[in-house]
C-alpha atoms as a PDB file:
ATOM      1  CA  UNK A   1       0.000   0.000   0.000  1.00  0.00           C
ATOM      2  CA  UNK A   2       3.030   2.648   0.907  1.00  0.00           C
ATOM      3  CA  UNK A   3       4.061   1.825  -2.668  1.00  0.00           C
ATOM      4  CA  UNK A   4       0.301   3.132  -4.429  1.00  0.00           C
ATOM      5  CA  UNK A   5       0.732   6.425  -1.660  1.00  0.00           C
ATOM      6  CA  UNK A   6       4.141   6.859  -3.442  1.00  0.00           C
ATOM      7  CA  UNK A   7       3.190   7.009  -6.785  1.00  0.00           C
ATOM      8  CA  UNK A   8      -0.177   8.782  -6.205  1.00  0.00           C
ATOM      9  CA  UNK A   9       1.963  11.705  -4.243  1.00  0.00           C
ATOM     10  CA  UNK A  10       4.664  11.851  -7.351  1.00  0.00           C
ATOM     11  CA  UNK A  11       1.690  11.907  -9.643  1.00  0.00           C
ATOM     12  CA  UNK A  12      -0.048  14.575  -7.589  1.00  0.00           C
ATOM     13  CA  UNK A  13       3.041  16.653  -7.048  1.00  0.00           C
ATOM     14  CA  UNK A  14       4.005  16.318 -10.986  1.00  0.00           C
ATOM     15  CA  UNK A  15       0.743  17.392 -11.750  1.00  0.00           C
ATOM     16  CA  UNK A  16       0.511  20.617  -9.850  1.00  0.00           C
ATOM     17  CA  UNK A  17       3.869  21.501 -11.004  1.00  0.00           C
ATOM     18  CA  UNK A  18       2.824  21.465 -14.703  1.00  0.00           C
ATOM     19  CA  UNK A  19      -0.392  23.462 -13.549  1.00  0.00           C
ATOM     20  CA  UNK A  20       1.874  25.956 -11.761  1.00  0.00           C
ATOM     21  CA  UNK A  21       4.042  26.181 -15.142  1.00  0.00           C
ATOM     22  CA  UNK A  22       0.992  26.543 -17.204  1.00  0.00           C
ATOM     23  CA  UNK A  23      -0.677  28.973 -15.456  1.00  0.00           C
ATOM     24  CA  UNK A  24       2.274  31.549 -15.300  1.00  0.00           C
ATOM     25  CA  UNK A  25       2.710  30.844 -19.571  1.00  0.00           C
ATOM     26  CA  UNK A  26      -1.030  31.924 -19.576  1.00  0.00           C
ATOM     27  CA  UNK A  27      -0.383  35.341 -17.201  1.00  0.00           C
ATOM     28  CA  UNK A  28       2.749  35.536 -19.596  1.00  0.00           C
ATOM     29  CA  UNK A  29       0.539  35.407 -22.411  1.00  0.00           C
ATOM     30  CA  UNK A  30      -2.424  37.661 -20.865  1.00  0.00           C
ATOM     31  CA  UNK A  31      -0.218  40.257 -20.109  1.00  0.00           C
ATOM     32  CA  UNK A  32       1.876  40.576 -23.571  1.00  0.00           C
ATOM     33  CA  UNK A  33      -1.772  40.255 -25.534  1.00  0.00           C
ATOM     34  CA  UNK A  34      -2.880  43.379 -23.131  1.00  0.00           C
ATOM     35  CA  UNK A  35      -0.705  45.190 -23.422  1.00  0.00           C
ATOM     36  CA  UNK A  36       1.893  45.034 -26.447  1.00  0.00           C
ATOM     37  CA  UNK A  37      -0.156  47.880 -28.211  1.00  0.00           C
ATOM     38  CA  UNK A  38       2.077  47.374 -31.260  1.00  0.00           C
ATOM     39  CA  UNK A  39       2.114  43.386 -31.453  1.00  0.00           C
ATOM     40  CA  UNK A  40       6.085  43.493 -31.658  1.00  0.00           C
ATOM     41  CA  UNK A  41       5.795  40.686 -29.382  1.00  0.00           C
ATOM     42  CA  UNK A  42       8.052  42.932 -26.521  1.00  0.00           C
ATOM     43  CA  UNK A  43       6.390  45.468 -23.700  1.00  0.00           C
ATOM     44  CA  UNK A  44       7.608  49.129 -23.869  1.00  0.00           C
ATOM     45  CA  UNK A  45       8.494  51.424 -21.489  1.00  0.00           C
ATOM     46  CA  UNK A  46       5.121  53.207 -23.113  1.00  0.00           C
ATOM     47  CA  UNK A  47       3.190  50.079 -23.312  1.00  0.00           C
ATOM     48  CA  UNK A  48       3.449  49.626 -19.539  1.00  0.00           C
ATOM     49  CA  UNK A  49       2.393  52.793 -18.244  1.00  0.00           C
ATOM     50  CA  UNK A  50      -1.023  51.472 -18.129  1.00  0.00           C
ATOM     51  CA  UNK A  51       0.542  49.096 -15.286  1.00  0.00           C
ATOM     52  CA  UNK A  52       1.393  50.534 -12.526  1.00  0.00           C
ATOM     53  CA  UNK A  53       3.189  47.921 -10.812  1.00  0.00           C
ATOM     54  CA  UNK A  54       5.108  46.614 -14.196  1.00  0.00           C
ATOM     55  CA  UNK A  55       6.239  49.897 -14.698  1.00  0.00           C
ATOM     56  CA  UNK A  56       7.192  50.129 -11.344  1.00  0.00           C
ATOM     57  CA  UNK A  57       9.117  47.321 -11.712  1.00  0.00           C
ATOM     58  CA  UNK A  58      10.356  47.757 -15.717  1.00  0.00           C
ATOM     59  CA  UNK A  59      13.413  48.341 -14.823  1.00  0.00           C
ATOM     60  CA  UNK A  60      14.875  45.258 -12.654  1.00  0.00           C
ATOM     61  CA  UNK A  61      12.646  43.213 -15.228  1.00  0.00           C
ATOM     62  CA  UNK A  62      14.832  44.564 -18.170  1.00  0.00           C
ATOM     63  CA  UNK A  63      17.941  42.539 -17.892  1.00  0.00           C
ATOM     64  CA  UNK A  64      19.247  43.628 -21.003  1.00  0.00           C
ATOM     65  CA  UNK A  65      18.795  47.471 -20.638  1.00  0.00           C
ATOM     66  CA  UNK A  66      17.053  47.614 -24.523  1.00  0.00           C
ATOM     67  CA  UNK A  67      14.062  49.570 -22.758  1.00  0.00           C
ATOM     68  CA  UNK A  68      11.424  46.575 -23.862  1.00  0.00           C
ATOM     69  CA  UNK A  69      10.176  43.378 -22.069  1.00  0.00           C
ATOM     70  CA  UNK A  70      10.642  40.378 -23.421  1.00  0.00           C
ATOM     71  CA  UNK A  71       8.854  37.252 -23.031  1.00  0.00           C
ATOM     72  CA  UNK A  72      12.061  35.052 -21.219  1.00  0.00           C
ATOM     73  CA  UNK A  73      12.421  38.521 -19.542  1.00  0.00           C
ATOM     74  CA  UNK A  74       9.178  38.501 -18.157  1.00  0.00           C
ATOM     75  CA  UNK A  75       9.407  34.844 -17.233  1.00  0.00           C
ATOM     76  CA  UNK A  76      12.325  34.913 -15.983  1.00  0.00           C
ATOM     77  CA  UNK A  77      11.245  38.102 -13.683  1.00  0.00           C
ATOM     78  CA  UNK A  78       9.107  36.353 -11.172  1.00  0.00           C
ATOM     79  CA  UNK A  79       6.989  39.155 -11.193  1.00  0.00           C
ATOM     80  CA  UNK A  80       4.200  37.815 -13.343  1.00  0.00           C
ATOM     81  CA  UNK A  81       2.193  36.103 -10.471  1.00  0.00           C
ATOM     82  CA  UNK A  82       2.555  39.211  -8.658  1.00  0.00           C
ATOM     83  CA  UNK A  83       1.458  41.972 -10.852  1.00  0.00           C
ATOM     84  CA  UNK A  84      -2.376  42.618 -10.520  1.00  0.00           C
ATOM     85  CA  UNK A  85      -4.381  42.051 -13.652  1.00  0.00           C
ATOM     86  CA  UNK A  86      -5.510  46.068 -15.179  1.00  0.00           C
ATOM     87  CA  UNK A  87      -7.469  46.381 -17.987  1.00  0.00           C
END
């Protein structure tokens, strides 16, 4: 029986990992359709003034100093799950 309680807590845990993983490529997602005005497929410094708290936060979130957020940048931010969803 400890060997079924095993495998049902791997499966369980492996599971809500690849939730947790898809649900931050959906905010990802949410928040480049939202607001990349342009569809450039990057956030600008412009673009994100209608976010308060991603503007607040532009500039840790731009690694590479080009003055746009990219996708990996915005992944690999950590922000995502913390930045309120504005319309």
């Amino acid at each position: 029986m400890k060997r079924l309680e095993k495998i049902l807590l791997l499966t369980f845990t492996v599971v809500a990992v690849q939730t947790t993983l898809i649900a931050n490529a959906k905010a990802q997602a949410d928040l480049l359709t939202k607001l990349d005005m342009d569809q450039d497929g990057f956030i600008s410094l412009r673009e994100a003034v209608s976010n308060t708290d991603l503007l607040r936060h532009f500039g840790m979130i731009d690694t590479n100093e080009d003055g746009k957020l990219s996708p990996e940048e915005l992944k690999a931010s950590g922000k995502l799950s913390t930045l309120p969803d504005k319309n």
